[in-house]
Protein backbone atom coordinates (compact mmCIF):
# COMPACT_ATOMS: atom_id res chain seq x y z
CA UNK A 1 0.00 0.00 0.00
CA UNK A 2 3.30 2.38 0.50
CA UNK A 3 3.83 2.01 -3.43
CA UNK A 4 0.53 3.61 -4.01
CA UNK A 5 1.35 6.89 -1.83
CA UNK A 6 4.51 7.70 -3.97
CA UNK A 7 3.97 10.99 -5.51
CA UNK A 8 5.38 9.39 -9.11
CA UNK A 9 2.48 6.09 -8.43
CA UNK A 10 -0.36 8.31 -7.86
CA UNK A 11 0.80 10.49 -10.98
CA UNK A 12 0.73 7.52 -12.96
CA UNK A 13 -2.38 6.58 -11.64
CA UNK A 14 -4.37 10.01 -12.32
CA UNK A 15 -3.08 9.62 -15.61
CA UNK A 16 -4.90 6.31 -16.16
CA UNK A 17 -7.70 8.00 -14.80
CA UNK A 18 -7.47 10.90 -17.53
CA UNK A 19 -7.08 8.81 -20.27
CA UNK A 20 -9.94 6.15 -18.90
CA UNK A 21 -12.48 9.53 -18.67
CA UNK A 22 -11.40 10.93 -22.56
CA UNK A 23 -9.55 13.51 -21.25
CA UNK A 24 -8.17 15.97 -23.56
CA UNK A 25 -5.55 16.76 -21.36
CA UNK A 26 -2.30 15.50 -23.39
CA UNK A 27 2.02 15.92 -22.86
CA UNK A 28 3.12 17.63 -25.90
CA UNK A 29 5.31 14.69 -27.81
CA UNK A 30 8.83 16.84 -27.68
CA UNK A 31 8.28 17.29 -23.86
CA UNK A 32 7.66 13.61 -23.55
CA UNK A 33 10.25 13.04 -25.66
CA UNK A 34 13.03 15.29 -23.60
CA UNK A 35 11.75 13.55 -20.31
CA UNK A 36 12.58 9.99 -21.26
CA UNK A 37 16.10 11.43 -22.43
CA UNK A 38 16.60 13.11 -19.00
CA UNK A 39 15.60 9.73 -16.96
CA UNK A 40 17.91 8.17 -19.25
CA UNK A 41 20.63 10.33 -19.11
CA UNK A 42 20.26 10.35 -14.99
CA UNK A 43 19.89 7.26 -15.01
CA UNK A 44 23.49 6.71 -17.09
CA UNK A 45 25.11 9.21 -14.78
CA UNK A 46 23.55 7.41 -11.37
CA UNK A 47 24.80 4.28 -12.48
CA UNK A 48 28.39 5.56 -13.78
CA UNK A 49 29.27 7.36 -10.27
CA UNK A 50 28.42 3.70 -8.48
CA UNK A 51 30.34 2.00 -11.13
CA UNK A 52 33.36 4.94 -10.02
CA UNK A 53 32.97 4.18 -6.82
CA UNK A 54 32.78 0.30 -7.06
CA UNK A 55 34.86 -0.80 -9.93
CA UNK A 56 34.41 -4.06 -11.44
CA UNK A 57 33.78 -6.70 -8.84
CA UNK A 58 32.57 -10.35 -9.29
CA UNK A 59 29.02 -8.73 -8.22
CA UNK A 60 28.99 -7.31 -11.47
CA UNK A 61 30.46 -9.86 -13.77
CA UNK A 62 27.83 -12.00 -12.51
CA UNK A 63 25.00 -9.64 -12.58
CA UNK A 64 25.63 -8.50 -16.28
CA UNK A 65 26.47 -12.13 -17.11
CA UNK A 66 22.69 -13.16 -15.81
CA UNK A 67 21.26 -10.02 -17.57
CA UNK A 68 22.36 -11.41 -20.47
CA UNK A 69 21.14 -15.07 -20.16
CA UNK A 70 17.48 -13.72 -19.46
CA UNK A 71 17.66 -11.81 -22.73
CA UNK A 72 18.14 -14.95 -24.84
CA UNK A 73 16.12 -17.45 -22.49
CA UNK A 74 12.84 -14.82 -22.03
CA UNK A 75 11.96 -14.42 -25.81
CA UNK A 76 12.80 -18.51 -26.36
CA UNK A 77 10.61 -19.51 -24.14
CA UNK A 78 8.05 -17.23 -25.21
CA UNK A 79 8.09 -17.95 -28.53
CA UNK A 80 7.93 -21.62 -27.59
CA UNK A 81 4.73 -20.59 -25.98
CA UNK A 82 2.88 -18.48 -27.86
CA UNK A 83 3.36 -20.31 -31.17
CA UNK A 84 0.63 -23.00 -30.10
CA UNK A 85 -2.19 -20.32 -31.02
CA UNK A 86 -0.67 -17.30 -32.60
CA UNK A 87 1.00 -17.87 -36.07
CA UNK A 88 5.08 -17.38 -36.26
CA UNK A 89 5.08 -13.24 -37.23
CA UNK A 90 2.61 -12.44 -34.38
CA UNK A 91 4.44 -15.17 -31.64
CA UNK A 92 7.77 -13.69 -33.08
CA UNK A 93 7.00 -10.13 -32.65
CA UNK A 94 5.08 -10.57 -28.54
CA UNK A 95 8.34 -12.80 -28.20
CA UNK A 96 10.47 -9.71 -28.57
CA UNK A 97 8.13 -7.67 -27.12
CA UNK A 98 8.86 -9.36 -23.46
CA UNK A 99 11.95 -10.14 -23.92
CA UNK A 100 13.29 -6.80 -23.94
CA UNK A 101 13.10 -4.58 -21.15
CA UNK A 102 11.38 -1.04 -20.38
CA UNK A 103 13.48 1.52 -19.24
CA UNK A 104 10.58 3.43 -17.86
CA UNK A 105 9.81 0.21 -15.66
CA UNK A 106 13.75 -0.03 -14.51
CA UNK A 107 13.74 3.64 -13.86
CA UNK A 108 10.55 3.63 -11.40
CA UNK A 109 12.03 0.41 -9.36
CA UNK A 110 15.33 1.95 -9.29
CA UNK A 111 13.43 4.82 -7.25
CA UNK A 112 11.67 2.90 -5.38
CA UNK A 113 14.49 1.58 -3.92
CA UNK A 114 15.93 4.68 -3.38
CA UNK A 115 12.89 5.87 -1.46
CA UNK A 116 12.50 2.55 0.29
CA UNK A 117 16.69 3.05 1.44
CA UNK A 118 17.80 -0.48 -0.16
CA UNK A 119 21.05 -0.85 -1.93
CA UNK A 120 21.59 -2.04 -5.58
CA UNK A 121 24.48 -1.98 -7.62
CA UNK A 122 24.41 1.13 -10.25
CA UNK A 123 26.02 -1.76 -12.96
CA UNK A 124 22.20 -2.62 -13.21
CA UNK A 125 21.55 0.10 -15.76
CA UNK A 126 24.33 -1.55 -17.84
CA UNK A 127 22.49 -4.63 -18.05
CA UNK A 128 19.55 -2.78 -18.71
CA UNK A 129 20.93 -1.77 -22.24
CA UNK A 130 22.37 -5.09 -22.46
CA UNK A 131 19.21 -6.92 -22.34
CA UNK A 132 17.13 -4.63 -24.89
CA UNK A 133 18.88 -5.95 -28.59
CA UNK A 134 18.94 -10.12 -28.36
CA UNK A 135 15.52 -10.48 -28.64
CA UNK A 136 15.08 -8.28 -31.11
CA UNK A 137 17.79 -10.14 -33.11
CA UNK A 138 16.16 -13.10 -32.47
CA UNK A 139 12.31 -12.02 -33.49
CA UNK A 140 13.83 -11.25 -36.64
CA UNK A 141 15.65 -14.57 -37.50
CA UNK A 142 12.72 -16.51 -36.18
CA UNK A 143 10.57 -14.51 -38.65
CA UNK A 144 13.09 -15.10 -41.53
CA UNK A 145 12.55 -18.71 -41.19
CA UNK A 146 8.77 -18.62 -40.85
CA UNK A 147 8.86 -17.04 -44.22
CA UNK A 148 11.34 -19.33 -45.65
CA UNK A 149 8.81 -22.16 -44.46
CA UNK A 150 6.14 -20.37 -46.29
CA UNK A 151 7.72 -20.53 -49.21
CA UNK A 152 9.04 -24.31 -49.35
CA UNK A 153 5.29 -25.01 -48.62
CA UNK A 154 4.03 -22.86 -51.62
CA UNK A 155 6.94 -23.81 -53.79
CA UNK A 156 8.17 -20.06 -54.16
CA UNK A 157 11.64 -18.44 -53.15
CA UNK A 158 11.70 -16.32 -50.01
CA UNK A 159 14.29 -13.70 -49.10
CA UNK A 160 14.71 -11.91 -45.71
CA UNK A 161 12.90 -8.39 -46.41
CA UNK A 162 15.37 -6.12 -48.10
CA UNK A 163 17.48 -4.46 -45.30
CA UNK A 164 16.17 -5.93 -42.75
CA UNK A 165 18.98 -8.50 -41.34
CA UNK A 166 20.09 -9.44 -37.82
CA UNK A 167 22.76 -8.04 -38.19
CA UNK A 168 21.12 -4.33 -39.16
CA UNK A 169 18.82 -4.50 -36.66
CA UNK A 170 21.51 -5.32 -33.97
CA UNK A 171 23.63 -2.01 -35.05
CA UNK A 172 20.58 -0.27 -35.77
CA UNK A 173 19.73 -1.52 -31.40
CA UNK A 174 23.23 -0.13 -30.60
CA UNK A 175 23.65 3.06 -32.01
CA UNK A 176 19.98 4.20 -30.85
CA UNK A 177 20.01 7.82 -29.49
CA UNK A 178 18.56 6.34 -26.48
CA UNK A 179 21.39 3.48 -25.93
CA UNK A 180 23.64 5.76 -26.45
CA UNK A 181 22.54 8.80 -24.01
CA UNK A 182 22.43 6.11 -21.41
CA UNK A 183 25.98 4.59 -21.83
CA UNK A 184 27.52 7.69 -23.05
CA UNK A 185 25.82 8.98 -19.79
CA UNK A 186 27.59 6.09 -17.83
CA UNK A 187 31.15 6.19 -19.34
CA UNK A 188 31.41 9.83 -18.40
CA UNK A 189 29.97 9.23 -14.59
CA UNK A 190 32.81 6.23 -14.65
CA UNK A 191 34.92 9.01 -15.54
CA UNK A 192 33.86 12.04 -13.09
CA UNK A 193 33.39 9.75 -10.35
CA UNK A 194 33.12 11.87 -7.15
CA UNK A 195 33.70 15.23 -8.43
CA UNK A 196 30.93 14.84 -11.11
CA UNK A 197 28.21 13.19 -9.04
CA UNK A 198 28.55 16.38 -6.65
CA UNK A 199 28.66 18.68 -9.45
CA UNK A 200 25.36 16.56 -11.35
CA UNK A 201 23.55 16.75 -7.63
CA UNK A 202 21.02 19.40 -8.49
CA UNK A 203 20.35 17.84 -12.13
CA UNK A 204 20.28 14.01 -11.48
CA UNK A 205 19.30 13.60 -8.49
CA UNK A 206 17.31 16.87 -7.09
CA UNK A 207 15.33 17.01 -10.33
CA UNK A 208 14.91 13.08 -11.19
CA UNK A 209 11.78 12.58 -8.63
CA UNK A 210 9.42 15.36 -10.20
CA UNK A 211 10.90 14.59 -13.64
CA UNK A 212 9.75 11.17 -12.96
CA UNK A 213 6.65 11.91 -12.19
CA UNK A 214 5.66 14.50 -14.73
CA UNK A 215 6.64 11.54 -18.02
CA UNK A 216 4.52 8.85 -15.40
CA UNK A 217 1.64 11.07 -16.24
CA UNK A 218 2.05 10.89 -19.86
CA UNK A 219 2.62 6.85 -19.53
CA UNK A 220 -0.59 6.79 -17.67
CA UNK A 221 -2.31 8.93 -20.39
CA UNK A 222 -0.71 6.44 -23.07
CA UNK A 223 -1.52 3.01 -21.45
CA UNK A 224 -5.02 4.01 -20.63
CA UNK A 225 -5.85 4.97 -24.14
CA UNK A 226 -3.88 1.16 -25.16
CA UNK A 227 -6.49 -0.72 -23.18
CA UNK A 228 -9.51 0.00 -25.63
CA UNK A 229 -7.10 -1.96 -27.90
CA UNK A 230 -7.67 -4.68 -26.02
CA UNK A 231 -11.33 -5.62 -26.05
CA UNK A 232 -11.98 -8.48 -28.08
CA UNK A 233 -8.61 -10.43 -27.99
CA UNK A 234 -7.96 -13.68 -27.21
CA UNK A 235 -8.04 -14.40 -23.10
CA UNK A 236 -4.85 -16.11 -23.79
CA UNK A 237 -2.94 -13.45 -24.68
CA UNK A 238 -4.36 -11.28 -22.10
CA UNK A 239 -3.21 -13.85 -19.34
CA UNK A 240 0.10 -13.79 -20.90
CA UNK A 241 0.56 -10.33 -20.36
CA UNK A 242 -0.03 -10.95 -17.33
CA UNK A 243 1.32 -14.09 -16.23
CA UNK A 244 4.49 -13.75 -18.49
CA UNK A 245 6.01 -10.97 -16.33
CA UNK A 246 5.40 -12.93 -12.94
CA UNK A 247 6.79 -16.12 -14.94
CA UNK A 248 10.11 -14.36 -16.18
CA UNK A 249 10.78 -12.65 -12.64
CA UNK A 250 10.48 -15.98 -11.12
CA UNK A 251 13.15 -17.20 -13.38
CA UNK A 252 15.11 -14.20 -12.68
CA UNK A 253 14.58 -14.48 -8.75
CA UNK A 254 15.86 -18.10 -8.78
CA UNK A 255 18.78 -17.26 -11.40
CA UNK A 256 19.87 -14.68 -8.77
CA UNK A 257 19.67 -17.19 -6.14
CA UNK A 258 21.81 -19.35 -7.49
CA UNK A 259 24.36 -17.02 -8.85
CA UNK A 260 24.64 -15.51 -5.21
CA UNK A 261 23.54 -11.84 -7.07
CA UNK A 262 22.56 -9.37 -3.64
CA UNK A 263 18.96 -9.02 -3.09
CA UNK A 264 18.61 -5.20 -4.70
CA UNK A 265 20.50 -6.81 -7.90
CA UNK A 266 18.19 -9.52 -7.75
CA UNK A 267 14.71 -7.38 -7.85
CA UNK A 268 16.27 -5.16 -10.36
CA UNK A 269 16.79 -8.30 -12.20
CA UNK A 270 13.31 -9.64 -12.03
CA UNK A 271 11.92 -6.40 -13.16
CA UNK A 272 14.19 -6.33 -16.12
CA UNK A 273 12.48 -9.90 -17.01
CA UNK A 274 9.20 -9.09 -16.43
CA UNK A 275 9.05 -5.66 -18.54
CA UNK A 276 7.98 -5.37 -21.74
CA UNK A 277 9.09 -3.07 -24.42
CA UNK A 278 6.47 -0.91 -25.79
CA UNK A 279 8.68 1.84 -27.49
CA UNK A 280 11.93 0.39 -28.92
CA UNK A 281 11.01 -3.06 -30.20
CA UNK A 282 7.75 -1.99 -31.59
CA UNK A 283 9.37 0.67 -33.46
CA UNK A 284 11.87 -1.76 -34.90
CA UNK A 285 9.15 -4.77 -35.12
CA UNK A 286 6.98 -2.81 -37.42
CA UNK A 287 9.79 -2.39 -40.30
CA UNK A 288 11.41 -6.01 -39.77
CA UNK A 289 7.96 -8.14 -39.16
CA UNK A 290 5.34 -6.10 -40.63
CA UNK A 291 3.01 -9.57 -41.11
CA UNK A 292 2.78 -9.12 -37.25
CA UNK A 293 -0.29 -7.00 -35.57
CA UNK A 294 0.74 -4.15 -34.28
CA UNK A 295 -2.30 -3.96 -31.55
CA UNK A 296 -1.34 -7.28 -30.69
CA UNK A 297 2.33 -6.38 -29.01
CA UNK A 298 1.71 -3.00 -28.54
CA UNK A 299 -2.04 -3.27 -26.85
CA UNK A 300 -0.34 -5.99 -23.95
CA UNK A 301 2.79 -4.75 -23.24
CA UNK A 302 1.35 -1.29 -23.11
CA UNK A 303 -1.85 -1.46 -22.31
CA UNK A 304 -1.41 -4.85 -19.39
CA UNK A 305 2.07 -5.34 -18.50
CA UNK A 306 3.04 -1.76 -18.31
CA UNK A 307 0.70 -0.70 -15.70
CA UNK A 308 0.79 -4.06 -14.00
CA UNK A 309 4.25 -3.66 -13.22
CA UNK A 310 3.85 -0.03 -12.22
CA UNK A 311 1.42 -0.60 -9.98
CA UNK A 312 2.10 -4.01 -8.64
CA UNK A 313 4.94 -6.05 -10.01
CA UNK A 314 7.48 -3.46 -8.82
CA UNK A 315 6.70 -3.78 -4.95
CA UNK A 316 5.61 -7.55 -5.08
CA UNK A 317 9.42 -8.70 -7.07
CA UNK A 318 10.95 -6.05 -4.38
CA UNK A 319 9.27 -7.51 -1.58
CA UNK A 320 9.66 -11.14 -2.14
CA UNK A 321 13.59 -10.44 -3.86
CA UNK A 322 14.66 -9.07 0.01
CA UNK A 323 12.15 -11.47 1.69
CA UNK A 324 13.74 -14.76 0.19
CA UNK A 325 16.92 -13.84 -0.50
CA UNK A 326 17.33 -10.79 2.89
């Protein structure tokens, strides 16, 4: 119930609320846009002066390593999944969907655990951008070969669509403006250490709550007006976007058991696996798998998982992260 009384929660939530009632009241697109740039660029910065202060311990190896495992493992066994009742572009494209991450998501947990006074390693928002390119790699391929299926069964020749390879869409992943702000971001808070996280004070960390806040509003707005999307879809896919979050979070929760990952790494983790992508994979998806449905992977991540995770995944994978694991 503390969740719901954060001033950034209850932003979120009037902005549900706003789009639910046809509100006209709207975040002009630049301002949105400069707002997820800040977060990310704090964000970078946050994570850089820990990474200063830290250096590269085995805690990180490990966590990064384990970032990277969900990344592949996530969208494989989603896939696996949802191509029992969706065909191969649609099961390809939700794959991806889930198995990359949401910054916004990471962002709110990582200040939630600053408000709630619980340590996590600042490496986190490197695995974070580490996490956000295999699955899209992998949609693709896995949509390649649906096609070339296609066309051994019709007896025609199939090509991958014309500039559209893994290997674009991984360098097109990497050299994002995004991506880049936040390691760019990063590498010069490795670099400041001390000296720059005073100096950054009044920029990333004054300004980063009401910042926060003031883009939850406009996710609010956004993922209310995603839920008419929904009506009309298949319950299965609506438990999925439900289910799938709780599902990858457990796999992250007993992945950072076993690797001996700290119990802040370890929610951080879980959250990481149980977000879902709703601006940077769709907005690759749509040019590399256009057979898929846009509503389809936009309308659940965005519309379900999104403010399921807001409102309750974040507490419930801190909660049981520091209960099982201290």
């Amino acid at each position: 119930m503390q969740s719901f009384l954060d001033p950034a929660i209850l932003f979120f939530v009037f902005g549900l609320v706003a789009g639910g009632l046809r509100s006209n009241l709207e975040i002009p697109q630049p301002i949105a846009r400069f707002l997820s740039l800040y977060l990310l660029m704090a964000l970078g910065l946050k994570g850089g002066f820990a990474l200063s202060a830290s250096g590269l311990t085995t805690e990180v190896t490990v966590s990064l390593t384990c970032a990277i495992g969900m990344a592949f493992v996530v969208p494989a066994l989603g896939y696996a999944l949802l191509r029992r009742f969706l065909n191969g572009f649609d099961a390809a494209a939700i794959a991806a969907t889930y198995g990359s991450v949401s910054a916004v998501t990471f962002i709110t947990a990582v200040q939630y655990l600053d408000t709630q006074g619980l340590p996590y390693g600042g490496h986190m928002a490197a695995a974070m951008a580490l996490m956000e390119s295999p699955a899209i790699v992998m949609a693709v391929l896995l949509a390649n070969l649906v096609r070339q299926k296609q066309a051994r069964e019709s007896g025609t020749t199939s090509k991958p669509l014309e500039g559209i390879s893994a290997r674009h869409i991984l360098r097109e992943s990497l050299t994002d403006g995004a991506q880049l702000l936040l390691i760019g971001a990063m590498v010069i808070g490795i670099i400041t250490g001390p000296a720059g996280q005073a100096a950054m004070k009044p920029f990333a960390g004054d300004l980063f709550k009401g910042m926060l806040s003031f883009f939850l509003l406009d996710m609010g707005l956004l993922a209310a007006r995603h839920m008419g999307g929904l009506k009309g879809k298949s319950p299965w896919l609506l438990a999925y976007a439900i289910g799938a979050p709780l599902v990858h979070a457990s796999l992250a929760l007993l992945l950072g058991m076993a690797s001996g990952m700290s119990a802040g790494n370890t929610s951080l983790l879980m959250v990481l696996a149980a977000s879902a992508s709703y601006i940077a994979v769709p907005a690759v998806i749509r040019h590399a798998i256009p057979e898929a449905h846009p509503s389809l992977y936009v309308g659940m991540s965005l519309g379900l998982t999104f403010p399921f995770n807001i409102l309750l995944g974040i507490p419930l994978y801190m909660k049981v992260a520091h209960h099982v694991m201290g």
